[in-house]
Protein backbone atom coordinates (compact mmCIF):
# COMPACT_ATOMS: atom_id res chain seq x y z
CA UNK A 1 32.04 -26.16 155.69
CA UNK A 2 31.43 -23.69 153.14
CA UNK A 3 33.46 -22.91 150.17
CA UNK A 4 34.75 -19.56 151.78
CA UNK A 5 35.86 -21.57 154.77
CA UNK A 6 37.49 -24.03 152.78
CA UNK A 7 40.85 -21.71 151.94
CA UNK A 8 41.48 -21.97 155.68
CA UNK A 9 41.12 -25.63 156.29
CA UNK A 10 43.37 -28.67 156.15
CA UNK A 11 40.97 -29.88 153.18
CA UNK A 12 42.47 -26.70 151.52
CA UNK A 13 46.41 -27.81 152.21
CA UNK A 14 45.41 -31.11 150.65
CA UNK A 15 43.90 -30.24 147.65
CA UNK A 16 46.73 -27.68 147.02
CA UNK A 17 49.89 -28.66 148.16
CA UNK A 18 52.55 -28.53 145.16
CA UNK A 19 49.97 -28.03 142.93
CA UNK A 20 51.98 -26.19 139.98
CA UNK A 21 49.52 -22.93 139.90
CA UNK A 22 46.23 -21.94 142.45
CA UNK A 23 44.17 -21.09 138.96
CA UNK A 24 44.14 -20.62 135.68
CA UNK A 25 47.55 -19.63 133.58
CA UNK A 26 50.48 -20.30 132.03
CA UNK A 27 54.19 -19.56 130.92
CA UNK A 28 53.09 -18.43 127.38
CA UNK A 29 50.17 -16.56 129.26
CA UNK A 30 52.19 -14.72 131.83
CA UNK A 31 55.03 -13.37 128.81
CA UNK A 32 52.12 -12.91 126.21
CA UNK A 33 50.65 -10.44 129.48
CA UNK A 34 54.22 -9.37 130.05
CA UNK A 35 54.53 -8.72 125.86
CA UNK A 36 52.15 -5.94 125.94
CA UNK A 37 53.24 -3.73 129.31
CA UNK A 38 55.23 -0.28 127.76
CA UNK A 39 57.64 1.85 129.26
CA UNK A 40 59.74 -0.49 132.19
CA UNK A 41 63.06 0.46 133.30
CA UNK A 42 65.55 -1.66 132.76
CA UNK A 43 65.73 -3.20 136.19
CA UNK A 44 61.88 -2.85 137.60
CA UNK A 45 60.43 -2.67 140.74
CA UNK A 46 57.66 -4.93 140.88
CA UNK A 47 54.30 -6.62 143.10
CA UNK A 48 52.82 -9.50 142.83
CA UNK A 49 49.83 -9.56 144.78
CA UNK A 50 48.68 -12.79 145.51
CA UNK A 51 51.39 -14.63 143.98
CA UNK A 52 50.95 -18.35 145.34
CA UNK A 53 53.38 -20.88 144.92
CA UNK A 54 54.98 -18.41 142.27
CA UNK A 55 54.82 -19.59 139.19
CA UNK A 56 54.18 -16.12 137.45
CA UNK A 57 56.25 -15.11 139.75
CA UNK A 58 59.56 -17.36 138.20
CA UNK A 59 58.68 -15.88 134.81
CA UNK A 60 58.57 -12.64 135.74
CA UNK A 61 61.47 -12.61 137.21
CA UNK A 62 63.43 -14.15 134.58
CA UNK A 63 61.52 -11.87 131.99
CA UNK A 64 62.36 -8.65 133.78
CA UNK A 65 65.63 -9.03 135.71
CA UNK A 66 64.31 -6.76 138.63
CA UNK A 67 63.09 -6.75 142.30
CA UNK A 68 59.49 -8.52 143.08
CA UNK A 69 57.78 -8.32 146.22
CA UNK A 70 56.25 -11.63 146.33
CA UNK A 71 52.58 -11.09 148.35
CA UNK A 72 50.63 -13.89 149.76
CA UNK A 73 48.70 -14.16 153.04
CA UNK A 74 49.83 -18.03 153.26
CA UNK A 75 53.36 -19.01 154.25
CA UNK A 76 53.20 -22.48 152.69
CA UNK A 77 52.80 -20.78 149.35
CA UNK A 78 55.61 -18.08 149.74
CA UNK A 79 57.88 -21.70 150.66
CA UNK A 80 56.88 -23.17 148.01
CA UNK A 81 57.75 -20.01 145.79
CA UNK A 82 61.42 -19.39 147.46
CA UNK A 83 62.19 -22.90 146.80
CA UNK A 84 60.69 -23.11 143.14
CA UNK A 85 63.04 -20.17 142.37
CA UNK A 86 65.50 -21.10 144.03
CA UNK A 87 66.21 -23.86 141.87
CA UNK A 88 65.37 -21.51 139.38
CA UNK A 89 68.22 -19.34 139.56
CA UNK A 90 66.07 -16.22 140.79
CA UNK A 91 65.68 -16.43 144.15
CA UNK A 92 67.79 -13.15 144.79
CA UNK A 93 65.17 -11.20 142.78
CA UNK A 94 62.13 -12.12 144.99
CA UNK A 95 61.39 -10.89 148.35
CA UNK A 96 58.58 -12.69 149.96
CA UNK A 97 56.13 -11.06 151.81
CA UNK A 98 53.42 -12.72 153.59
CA UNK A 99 50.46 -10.12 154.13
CA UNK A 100 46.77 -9.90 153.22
CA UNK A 101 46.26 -8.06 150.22
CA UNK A 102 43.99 -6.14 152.59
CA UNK A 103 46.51 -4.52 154.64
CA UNK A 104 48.79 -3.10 151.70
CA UNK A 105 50.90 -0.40 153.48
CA UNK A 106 53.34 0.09 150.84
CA UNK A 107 54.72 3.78 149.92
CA UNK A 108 52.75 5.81 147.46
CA UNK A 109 54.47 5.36 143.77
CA UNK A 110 56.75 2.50 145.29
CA UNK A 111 56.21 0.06 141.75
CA UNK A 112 56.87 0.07 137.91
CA UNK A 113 54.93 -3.54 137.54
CA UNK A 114 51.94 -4.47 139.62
CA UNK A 115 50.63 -7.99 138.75
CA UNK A 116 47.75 -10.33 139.99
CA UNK A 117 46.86 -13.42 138.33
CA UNK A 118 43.84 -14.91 139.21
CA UNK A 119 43.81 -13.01 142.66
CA UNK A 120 42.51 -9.46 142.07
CA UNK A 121 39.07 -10.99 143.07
CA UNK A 122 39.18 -11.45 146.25
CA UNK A 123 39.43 -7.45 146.86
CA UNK A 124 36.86 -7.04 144.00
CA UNK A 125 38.09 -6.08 140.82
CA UNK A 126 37.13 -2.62 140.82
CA UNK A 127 38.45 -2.18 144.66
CA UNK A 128 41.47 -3.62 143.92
CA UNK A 129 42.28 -1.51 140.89
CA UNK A 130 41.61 1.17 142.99
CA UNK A 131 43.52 0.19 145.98
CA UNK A 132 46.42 -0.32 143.51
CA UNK A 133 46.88 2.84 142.04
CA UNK A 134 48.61 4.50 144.64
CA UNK A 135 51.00 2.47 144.51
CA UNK A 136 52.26 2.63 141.00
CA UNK A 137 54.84 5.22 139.60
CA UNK A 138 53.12 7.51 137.22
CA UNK A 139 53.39 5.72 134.02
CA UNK A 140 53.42 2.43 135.43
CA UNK A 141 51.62 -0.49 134.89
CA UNK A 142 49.30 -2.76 136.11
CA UNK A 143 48.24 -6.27 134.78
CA UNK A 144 45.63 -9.00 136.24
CA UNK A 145 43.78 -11.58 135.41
CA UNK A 146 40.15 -11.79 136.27
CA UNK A 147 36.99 -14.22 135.69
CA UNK A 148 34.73 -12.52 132.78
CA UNK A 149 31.73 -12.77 131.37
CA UNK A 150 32.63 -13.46 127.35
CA UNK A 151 28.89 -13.83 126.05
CA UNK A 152 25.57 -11.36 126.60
CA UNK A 153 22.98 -14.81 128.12
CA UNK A 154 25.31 -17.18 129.84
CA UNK A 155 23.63 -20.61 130.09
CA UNK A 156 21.72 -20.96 133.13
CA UNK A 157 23.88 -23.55 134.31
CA UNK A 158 26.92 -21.41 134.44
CA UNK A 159 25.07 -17.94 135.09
CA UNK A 160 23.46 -19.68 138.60
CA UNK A 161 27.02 -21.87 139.68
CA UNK A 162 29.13 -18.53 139.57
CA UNK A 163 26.04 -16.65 141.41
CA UNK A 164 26.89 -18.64 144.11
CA UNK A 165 30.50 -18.49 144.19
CA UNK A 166 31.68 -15.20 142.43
CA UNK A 167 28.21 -13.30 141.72
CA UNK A 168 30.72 -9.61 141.50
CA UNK A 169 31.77 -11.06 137.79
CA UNK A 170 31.03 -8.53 135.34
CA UNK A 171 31.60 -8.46 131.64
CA UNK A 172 34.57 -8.38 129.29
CA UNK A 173 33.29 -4.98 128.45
CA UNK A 174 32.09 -4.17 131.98
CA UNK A 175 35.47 -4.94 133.39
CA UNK A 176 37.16 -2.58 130.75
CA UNK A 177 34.83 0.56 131.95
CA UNK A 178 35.55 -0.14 135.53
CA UNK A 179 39.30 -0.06 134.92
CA UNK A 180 38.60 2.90 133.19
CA UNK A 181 36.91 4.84 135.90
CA UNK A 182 39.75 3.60 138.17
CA UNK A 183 41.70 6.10 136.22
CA UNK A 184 43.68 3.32 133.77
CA UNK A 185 44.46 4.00 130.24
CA UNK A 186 45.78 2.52 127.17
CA UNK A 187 43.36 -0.99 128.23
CA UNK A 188 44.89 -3.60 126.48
CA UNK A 189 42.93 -7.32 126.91
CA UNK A 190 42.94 -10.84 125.87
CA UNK A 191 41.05 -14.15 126.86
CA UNK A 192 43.12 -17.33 128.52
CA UNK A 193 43.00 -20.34 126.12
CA UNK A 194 41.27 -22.95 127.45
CA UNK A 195 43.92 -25.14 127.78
CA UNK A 196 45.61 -23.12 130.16
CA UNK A 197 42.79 -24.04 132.55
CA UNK A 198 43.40 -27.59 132.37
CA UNK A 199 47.32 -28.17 132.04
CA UNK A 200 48.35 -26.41 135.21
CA UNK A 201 45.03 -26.30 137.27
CA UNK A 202 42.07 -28.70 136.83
CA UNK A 203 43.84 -31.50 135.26
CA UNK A 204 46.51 -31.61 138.57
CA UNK A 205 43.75 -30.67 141.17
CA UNK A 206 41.09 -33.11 139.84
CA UNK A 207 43.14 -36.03 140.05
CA UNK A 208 44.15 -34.61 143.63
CA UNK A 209 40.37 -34.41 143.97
CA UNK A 210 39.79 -37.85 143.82
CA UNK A 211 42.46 -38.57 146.40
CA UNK A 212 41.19 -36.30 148.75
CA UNK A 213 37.65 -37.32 148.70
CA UNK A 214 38.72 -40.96 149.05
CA UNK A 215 40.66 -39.44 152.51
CA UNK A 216 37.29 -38.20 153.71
CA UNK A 217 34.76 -40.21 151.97
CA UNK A 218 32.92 -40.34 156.04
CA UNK A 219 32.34 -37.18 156.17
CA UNK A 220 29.78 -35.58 154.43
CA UNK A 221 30.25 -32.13 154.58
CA UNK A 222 33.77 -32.54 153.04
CA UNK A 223 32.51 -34.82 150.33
CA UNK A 224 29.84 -32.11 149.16
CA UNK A 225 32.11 -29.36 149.27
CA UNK A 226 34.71 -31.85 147.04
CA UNK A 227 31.38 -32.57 144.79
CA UNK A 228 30.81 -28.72 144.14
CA UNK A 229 34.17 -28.65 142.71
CA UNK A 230 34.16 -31.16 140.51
CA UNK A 231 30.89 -29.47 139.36
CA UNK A 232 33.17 -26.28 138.31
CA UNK A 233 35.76 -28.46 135.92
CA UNK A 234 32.38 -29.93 134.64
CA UNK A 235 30.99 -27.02 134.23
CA UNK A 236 33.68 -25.46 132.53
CA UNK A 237 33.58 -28.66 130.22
CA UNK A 238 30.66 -27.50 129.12
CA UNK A 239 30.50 -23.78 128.76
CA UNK A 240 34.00 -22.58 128.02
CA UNK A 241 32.90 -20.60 125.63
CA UNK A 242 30.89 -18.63 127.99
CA UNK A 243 33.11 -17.72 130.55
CA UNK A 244 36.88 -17.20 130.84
CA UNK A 245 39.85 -15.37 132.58
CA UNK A 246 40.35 -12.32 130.76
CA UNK A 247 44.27 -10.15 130.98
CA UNK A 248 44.09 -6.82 131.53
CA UNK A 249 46.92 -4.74 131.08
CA UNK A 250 46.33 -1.14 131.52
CA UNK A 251 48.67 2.30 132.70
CA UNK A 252 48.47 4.81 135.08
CA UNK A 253 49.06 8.34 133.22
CA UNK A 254 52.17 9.62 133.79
């Protein structure tokens, strides 16, 4: 199995069920992000693309008092979402929709807010900027989080694990030229603590890690895919200060 294949597999619904977030982030993250977007209505219409078991989703919500659509291609994560907010007390805001960021067929300037944390990658970052824009009022905003580059020579280490598993990552300054030539102004970026990494993502899904690989410790193709990622907390052990989600939180002119 390779790690593509896994997100479609029952190994996947193990490792991840009720996990409290599918990457890297937190509360503080998602309103510090939410801090620096200009110019919302007082009720906004907002997408979150890729939104998982919702987490960001819950604090937007609250945050903004307006209308999400909720996107996710998985129906056990848009369950998960409607009954975290539900319990919540926002449940009315969100309307779940469960599509493939690939087939998008909203109407052209439909959104104040579009938001993707720790998703935009799997369009590509500068393809999913793109294949964003329409979709924003002008003036609106749009605000992801995406794996960067923070230092010139990575170790190798690092540089050859993510060549393997996410060799599109560019730069922190890379990333802000290609939102640029998406036709995004007013860039506006920070880095994810570190700690956000752990408290809501590797700390939960290690430990989850070593129950699953217990489940299947007879068959080897599982167990090496379940080794490889424990190499990427280790990794990240080591080289934090290499490598990091970055916020971006750019504008479409009006």
């Amino acid at each position: 199995m390779s790690k593509s294949e896994i997100f479609d597999s029952e190994l996947f619904v193990q490792l991840s069920a009720g996990l409290p977030r599918q990457g890297p982030g937190s509360t503080e993250a998602t309103r510090r992000a939410f801090s620096m977007v200009e110019g919302l209505p007082a009720r906004p219409k907002l997408l979150d693309i890729g939104c998982g078991p919702g987490a960001q989703t819950i604090d937007l919500a609250r945050a903004t008092g307006g209308e999400i659509i909720a996107l996710d291609n998985r129906q056990r994560f848009l369950d998960e979402m409607l009954a975290r907010a539900l319990k919540a007390g926002v449940s009315s805001q969100i309307k779940p929709v469960c599509l493939s960021m690939f087939e998008m067929d909203f109407s052209d300037a439909s959104f104040d807010l579009i938001w993707s944390e720790a998703a935009i990658y799997i369009m590509g970052f500068a393809a999913g900027l793109s294949a964003c824009r329409r979709f924003l009022k002008p003036g609106g905003s749009i605000v992801v989080s995406e794996l960067s580059w923070l230092i010139d020579d990575p170790p190798a280490a690092a540089r050859d694990y993510w060549a393997q598993n996410y060799p599109a990552m560019q730069s922190f300054d890379a990333n802000r030229k290609i939102a640029a030539d998406a036709g995004y102004e007013d860039i506006k970026t920070f880095v994810l603590p570190a700690a956000d990494w752990w408290a809501n993502y590797y700390e939960p899904g290690e430990a989850r890690l070593d129950e699953v690989r217990a489940c299947h410790a007879s068959e080897p193709e599982a167990v090496a895919l379940l080794d490889d990622i424990r190499r990427e907390y280790d990794l990240f052990r080591a080289h934090s200060d290499a490598y990091g989600y970055v916020f971006y939180v750019m504008r479409k002119p009006a």
